[in-house]
C-alpha atoms as a PDB file:
ATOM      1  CA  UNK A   1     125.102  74.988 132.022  1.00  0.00           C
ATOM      2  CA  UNK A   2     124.349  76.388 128.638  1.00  0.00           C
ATOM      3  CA  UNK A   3     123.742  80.695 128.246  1.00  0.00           C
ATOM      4  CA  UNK A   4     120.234  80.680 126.091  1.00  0.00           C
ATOM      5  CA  UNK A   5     121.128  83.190 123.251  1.00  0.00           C
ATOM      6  CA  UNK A   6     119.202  86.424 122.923  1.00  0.00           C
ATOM      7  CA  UNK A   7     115.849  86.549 120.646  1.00  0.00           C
ATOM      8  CA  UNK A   8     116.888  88.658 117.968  1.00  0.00           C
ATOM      9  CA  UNK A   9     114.526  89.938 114.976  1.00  0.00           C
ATOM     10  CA  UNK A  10     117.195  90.900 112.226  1.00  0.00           C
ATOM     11  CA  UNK A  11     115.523  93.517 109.214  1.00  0.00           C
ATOM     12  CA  UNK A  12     116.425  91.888 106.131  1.00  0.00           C
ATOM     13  CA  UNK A  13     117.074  93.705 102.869  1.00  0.00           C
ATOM     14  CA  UNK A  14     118.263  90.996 100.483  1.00  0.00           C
ATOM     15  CA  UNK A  15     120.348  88.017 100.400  1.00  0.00           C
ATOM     16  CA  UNK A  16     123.558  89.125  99.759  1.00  0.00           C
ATOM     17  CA  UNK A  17     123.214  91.477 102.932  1.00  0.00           C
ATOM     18  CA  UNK A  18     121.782  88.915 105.078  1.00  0.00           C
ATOM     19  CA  UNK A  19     124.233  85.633 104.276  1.00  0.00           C
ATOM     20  CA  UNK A  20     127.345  87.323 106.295  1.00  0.00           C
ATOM     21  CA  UNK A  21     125.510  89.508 108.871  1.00  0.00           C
ATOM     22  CA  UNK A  22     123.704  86.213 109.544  1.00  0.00           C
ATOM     23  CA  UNK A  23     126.828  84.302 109.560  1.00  0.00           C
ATOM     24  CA  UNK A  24     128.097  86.902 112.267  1.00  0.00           C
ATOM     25  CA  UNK A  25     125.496  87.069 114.150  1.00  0.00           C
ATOM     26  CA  UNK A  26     124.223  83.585 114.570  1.00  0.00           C
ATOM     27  CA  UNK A  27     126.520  82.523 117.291  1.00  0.00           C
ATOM     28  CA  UNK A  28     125.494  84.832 119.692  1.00  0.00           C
ATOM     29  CA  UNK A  29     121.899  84.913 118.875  1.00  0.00           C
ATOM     30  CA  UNK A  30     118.601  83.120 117.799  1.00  0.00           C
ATOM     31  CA  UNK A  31     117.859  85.222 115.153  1.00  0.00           C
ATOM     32  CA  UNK A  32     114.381  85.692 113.006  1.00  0.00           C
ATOM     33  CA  UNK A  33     114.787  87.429 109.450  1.00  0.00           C
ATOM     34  CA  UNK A  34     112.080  90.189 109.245  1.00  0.00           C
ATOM     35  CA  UNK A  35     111.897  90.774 105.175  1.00  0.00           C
ATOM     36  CA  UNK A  36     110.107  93.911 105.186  1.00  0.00           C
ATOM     37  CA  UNK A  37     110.914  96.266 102.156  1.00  0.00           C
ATOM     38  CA  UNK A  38     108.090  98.245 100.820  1.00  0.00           C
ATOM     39  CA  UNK A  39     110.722  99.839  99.186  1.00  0.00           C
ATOM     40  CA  UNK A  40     111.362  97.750  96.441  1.00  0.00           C
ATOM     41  CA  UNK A  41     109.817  97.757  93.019  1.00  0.00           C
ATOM     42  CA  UNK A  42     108.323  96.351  90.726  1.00  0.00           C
ATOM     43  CA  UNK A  43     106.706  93.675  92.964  1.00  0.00           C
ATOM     44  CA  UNK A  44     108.373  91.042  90.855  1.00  0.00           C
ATOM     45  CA  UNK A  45     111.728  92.334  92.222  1.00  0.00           C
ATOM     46  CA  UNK A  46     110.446  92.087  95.872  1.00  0.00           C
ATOM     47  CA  UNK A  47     109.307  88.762  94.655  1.00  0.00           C
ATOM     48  CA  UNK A  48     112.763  87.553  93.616  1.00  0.00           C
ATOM     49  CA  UNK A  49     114.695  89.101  96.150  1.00  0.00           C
ATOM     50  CA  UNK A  50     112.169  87.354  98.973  1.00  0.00           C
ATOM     51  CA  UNK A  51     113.027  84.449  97.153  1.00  0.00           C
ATOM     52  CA  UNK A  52     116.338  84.862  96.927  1.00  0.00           C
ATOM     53  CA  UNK A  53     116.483  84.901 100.930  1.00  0.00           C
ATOM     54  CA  UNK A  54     114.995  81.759 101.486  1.00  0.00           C
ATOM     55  CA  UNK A  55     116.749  80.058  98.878  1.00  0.00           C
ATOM     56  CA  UNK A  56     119.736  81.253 100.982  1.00  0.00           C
ATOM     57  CA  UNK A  57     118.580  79.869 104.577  1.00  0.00           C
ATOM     58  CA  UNK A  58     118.028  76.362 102.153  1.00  0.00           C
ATOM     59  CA  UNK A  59     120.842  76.196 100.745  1.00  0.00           C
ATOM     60  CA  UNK A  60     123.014  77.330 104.017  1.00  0.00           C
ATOM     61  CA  UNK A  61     121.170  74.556 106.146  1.00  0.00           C
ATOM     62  CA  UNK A  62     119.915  77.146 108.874  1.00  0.00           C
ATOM     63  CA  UNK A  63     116.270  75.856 108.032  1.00  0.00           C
ATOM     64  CA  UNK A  64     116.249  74.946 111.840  1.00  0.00           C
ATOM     65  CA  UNK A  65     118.239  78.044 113.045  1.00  0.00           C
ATOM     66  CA  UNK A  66     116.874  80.888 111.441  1.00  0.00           C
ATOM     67  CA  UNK A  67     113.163  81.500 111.182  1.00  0.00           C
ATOM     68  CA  UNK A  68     111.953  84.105 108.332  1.00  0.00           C
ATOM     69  CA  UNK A  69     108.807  86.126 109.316  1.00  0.00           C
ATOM     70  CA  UNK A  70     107.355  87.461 106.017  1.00  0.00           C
ATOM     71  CA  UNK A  71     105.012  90.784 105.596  1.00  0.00           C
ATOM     72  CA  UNK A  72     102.832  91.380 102.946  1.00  0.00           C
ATOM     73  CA  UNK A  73     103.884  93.879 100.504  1.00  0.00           C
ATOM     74  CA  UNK A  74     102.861  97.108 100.591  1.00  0.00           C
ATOM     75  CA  UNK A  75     104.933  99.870  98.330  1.00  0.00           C
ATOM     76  CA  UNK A  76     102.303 102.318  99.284  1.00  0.00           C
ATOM     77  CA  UNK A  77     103.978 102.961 102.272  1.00  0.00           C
ATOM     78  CA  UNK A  78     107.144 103.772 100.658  1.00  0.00           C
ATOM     79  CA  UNK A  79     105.736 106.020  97.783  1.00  0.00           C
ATOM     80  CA  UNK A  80     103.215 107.968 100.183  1.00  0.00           C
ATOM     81  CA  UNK A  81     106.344 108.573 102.422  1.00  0.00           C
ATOM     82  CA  UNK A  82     108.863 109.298  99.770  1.00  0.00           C
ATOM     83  CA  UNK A  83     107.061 110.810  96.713  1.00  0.00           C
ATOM     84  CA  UNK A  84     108.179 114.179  97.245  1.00  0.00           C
ATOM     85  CA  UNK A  85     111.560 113.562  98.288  1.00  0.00           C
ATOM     86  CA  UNK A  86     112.021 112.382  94.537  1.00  0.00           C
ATOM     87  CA  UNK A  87     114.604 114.559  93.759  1.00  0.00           C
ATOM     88  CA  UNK A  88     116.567 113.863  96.771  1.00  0.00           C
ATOM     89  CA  UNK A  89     120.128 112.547  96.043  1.00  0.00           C
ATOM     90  CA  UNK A  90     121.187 109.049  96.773  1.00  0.00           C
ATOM     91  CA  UNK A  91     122.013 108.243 100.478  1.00  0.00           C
ATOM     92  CA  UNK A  92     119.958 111.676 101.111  1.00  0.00           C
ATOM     93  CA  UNK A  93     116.433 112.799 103.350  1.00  0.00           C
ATOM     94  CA  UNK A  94     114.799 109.908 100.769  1.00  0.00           C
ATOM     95  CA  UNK A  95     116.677 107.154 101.654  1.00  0.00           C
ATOM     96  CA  UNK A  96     116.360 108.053 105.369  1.00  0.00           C
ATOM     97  CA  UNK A  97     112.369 107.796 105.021  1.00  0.00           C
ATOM     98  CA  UNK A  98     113.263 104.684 103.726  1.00  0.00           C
ATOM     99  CA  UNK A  99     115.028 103.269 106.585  1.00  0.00           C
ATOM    100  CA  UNK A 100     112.953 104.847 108.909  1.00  0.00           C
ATOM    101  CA  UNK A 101     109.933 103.127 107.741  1.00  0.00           C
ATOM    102  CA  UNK A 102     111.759  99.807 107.978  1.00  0.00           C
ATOM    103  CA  UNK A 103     113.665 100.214 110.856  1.00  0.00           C
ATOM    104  CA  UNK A 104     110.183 101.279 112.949  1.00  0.00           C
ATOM    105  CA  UNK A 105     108.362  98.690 111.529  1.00  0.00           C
ATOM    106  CA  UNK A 106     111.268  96.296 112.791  1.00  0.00           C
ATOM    107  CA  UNK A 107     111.105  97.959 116.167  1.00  0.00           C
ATOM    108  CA  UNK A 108     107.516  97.862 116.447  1.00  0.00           C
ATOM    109  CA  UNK A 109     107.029  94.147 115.774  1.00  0.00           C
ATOM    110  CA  UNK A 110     110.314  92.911 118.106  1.00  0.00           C
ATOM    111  CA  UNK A 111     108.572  94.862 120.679  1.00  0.00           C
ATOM    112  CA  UNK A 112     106.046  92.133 120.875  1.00  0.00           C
ATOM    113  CA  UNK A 113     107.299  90.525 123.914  1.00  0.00           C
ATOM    114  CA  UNK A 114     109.084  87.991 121.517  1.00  0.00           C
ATOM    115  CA  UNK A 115     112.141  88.986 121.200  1.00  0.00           C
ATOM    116  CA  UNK A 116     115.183  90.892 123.170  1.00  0.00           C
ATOM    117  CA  UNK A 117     117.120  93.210 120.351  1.00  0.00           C
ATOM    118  CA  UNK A 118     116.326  93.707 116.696  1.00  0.00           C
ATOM    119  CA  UNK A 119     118.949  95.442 114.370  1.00  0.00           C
ATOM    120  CA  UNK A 120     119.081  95.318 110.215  1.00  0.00           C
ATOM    121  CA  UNK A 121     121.509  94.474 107.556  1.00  0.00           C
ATOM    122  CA  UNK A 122     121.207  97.004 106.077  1.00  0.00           C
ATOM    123  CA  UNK A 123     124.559  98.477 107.274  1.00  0.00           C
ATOM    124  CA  UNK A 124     127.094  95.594 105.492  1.00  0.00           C
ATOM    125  CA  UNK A 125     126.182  97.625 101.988  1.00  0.00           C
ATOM    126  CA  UNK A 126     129.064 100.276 101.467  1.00  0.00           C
ATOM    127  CA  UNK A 127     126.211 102.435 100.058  1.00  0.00           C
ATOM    128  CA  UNK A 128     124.306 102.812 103.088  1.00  0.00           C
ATOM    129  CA  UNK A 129     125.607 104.947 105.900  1.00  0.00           C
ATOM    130  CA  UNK A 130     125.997 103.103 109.376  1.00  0.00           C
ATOM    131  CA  UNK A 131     125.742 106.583 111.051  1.00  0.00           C
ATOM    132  CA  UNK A 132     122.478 107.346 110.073  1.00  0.00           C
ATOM    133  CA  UNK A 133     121.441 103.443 110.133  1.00  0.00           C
ATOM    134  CA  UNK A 134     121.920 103.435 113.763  1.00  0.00           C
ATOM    135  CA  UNK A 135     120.875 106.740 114.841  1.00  0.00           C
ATOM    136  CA  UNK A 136     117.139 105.768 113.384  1.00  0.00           C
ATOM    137  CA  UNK A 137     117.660 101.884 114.849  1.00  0.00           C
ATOM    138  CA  UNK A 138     118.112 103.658 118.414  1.00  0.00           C
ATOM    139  CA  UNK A 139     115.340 106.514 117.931  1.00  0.00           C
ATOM    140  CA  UNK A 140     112.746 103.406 116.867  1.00  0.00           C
ATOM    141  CA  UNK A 141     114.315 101.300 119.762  1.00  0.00           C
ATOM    142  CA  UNK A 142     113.630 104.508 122.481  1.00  0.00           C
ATOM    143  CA  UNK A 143     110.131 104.758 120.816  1.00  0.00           C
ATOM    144  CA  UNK A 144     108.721 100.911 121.082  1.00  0.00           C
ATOM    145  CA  UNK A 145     111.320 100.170 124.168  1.00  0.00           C
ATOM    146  CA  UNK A 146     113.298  97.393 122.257  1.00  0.00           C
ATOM    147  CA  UNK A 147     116.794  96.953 122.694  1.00  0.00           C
ATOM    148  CA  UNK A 148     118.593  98.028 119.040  1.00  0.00           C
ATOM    149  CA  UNK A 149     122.149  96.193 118.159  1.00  0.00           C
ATOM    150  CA  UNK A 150     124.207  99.309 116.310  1.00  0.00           C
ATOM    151  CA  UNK A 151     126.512  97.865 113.844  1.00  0.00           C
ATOM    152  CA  UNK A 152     128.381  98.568 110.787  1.00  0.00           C
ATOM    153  CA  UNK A 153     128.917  95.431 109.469  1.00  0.00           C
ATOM    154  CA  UNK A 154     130.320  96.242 106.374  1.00  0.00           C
ATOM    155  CA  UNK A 155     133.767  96.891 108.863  1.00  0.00           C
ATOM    156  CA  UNK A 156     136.182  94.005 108.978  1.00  0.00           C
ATOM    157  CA  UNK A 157     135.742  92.890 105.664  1.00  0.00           C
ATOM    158  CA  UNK A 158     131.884  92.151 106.432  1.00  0.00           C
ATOM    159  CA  UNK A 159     130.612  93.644 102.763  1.00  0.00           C
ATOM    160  CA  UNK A 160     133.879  91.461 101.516  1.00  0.00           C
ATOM    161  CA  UNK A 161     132.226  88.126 103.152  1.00  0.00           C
ATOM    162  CA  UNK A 162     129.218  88.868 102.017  1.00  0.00           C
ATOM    163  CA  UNK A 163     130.556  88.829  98.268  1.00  0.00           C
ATOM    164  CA  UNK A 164     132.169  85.814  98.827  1.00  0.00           C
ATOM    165  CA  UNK A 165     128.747  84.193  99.989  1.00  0.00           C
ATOM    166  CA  UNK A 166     126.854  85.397  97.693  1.00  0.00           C
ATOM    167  CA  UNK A 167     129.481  83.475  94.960  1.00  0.00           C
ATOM    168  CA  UNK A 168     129.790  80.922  96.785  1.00  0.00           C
ATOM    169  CA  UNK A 169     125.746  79.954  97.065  1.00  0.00           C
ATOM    170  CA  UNK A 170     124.837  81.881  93.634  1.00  0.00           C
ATOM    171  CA  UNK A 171     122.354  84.643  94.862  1.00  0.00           C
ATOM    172  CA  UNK A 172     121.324  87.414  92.726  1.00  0.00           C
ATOM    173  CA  UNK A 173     123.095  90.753  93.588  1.00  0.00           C
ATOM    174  CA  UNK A 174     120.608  93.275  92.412  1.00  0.00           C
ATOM    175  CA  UNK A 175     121.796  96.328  90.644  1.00  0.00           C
ATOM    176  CA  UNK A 176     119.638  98.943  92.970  1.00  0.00           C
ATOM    177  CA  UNK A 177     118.562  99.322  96.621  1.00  0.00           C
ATOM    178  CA  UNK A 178     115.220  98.710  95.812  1.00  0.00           C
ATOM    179  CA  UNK A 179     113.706 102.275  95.453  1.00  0.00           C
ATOM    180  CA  UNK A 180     112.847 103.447  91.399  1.00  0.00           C
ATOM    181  CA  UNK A 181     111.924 106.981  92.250  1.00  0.00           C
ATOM    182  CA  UNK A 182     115.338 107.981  90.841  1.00  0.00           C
ATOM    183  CA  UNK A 183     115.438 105.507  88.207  1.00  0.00           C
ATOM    184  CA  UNK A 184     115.464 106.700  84.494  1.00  0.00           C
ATOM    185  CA  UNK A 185     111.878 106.929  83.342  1.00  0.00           C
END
């Protein structure tokens, strides 16, 4: 008798965090990809980057494992949130908006009745802190009563893998999180 694998919407940043969390994750779960990242700009950047993850699934053959659930973009959401914490440092109160937003928005849609868990990659980059990753993931999950998967998948050479994968299937590795409210003007 086979186990059916938990229904598991996964927040996707980019590519190169989403080849090796999917790797990880996918034999334990039936994951969706939730690309959701009002956070990036210019719009051609979200563009390439949504691009960039389904050239991935392609290219890795999990067309027929992993489904990809698109939003539409909306950077309004970001700015309106995070204007005035412009001046914030990196990995400070503006980059938590910033995974707040995405993290509820995550929560709120696996809370559907479609799915079990949700969880993000955003945690296999060595610039984002797990700590804070999580705590958010499991206020959202309390909030729209959706089970959250903690992780910090950048442990056990997960950030390593996902280097390797990104080599190995040639996806562009962008240069900044997505944000350009600290960006030179």
């Amino acid at each position: 008798m086979s186990i059916s694998k938990q229904k598991l919407l996964l927040h996707c940043c980019c590519a190169p965090c989403a080849c090796y969390v999917i790797e990880h994750l996918l034999p334990k779960y039936d994951i969706t990809l939730l690309f959701y990242n009002p956070n990036i700009e210019p719009y051609d950047e979200y563009i390439k980057r949504k691009n960039e993850v389904i050239k991935y699934i392609d290219a890795a053959s999990f067309t027929s494992e992993v489904k990809i659930l698109e939003c539409e973009y909306d950077n309004a959401v970001f700015t309106e949130s995070a204007l005035s914490l412009r001046e914030e440092p990196e990995g400070g109160a503006r980059c938590r908006k910033c995974f707040e937003i995405r993290l509820y928005e995550t929560a709120n849609r696996a809370s559907d009745g479609r799915y079990d868990i949700f969880a993000s990659t955003l945690s296999v980059s060595p610039h984002k802190n797990a700590a804070v990753i999580n705590e958010i993931g499991l206020s959202a999950a309390i909030k729209y009563d959706i089970a959250y998967l903690p992780s910090d998948f950048k442990k056990n050479d997960g950030y390593k893998r996902s280097t390797e994968l990104s080599k190995t299937y040639g996806l562009y590795r962008q240069n900044y999180c997505g944000c350009q409210l600290r960006q030179p003007k």
